[in-house]
Protein backbone atom coordinates (compact mmCIF):
# COMPACT_ATOMS: atom_id res chain seq x y z
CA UNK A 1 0.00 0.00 0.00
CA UNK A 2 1.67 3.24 -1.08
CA UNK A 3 2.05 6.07 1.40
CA UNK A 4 -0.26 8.84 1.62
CA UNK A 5 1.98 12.05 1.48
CA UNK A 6 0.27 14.57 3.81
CA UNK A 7 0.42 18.11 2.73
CA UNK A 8 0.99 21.00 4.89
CA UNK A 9 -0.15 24.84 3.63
CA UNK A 10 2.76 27.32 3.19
CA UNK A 11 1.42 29.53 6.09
CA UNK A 12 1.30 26.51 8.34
CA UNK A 13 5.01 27.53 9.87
CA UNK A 14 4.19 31.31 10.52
CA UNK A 15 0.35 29.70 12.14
CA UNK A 16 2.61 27.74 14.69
CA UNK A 17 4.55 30.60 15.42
CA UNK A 18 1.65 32.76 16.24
CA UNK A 19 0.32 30.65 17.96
CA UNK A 20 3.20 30.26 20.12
CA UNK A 21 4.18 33.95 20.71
CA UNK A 22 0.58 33.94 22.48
CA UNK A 23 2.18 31.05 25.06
CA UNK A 24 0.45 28.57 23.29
CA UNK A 25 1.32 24.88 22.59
CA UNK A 26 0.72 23.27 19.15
CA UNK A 27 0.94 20.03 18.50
CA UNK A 28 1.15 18.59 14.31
CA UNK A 29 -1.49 16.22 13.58
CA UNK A 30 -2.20 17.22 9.79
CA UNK A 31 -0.40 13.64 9.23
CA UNK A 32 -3.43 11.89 11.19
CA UNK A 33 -5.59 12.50 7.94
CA UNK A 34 -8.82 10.92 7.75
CA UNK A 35 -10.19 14.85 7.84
CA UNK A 36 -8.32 15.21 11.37
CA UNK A 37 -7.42 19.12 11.41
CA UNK A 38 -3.86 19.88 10.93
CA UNK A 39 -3.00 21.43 14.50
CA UNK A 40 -4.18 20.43 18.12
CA UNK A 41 -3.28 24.62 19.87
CA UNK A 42 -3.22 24.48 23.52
CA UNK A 43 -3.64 27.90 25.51
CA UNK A 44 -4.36 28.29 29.23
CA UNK A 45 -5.97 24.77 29.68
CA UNK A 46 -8.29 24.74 26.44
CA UNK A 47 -7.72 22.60 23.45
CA UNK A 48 -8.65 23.37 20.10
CA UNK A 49 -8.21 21.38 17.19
CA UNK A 50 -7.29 23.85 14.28
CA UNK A 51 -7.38 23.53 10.31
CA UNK A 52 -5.03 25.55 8.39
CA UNK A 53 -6.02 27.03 5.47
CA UNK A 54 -3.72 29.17 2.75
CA UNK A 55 -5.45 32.30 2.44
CA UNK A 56 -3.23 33.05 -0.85
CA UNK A 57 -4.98 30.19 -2.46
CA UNK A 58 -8.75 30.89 -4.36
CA UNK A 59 -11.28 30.62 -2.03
CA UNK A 60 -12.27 27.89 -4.21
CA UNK A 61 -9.05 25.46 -2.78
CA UNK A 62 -9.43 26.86 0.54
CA UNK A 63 -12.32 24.91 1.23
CA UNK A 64 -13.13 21.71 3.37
CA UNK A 65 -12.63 18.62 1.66
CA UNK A 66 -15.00 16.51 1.70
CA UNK A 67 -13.33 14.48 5.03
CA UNK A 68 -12.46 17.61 6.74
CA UNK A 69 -16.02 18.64 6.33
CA UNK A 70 -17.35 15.46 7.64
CA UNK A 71 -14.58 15.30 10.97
CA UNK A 72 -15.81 19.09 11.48
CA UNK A 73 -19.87 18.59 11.45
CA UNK A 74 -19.41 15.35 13.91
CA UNK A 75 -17.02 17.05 16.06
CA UNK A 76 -18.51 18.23 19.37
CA UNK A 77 -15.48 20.24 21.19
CA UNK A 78 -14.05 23.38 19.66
CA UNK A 79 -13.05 23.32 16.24
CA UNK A 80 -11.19 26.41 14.03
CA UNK A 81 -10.29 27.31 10.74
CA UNK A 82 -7.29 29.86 10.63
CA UNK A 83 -5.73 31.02 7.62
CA UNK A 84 -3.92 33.96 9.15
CA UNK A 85 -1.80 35.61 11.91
CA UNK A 86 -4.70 37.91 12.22
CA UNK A 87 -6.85 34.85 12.54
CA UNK A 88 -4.89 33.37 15.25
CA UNK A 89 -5.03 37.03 17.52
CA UNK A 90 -8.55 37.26 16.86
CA UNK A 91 -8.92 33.38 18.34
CA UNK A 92 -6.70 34.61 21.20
CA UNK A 93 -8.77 37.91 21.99
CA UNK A 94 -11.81 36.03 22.32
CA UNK A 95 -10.92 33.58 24.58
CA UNK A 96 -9.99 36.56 26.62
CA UNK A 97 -13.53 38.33 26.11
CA UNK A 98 -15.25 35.09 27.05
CA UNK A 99 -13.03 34.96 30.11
CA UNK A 100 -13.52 38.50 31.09
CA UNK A 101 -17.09 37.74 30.78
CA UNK A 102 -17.33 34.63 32.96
């Protein structure tokens, strides 16, 4: 059986490093396939599973495939799709609103 080759979007590297100037920890699970999303980000005790996305791409080949789709409607914990460094301080800022508001 040949091996699947599992791609990662150019942006992935500067996602990661976002992500971890916030204090985060990210963990690279775009290898799991099987529609898994490509990043598992942990910040101050919550988990979220995170699917990169290459905003330079048409927003044609930015969408879910067909697998990602499916892991993403059956999911039921906390589930992103981040296709910038923008993206990844908005996801930050509100987990601190919904903090501030607890």
């Amino acid at each position: 059986m040949p091996k699947m080759r599992s791609r990662v979007d150019r942006n992935q590297a500067e996602i990661v490093e976002a992500f971890r100037r916030y204090g985060a920890s990210v963990a690279h699970t775009h290898q799991l396939g099987k529609g898994f999303p490509d990043l598992v980000v942990g910040y101050h005790g919550v988990n979220w599973l995170v699917e990169v996305k290459d905003w330079m791409k048409p927003q044609s080949q930015r969408v879910l495939t067909p697998a990602e789709k499916e892991f993403r409607d059956n999911w039921r914990g906390t589930y992103h799709i981040v296709e910038t460094i923008g993206d990844v301080a908005a996801l930050i800022e509100e987990y601190h609103h919904r903090q501030e508001a607890a």
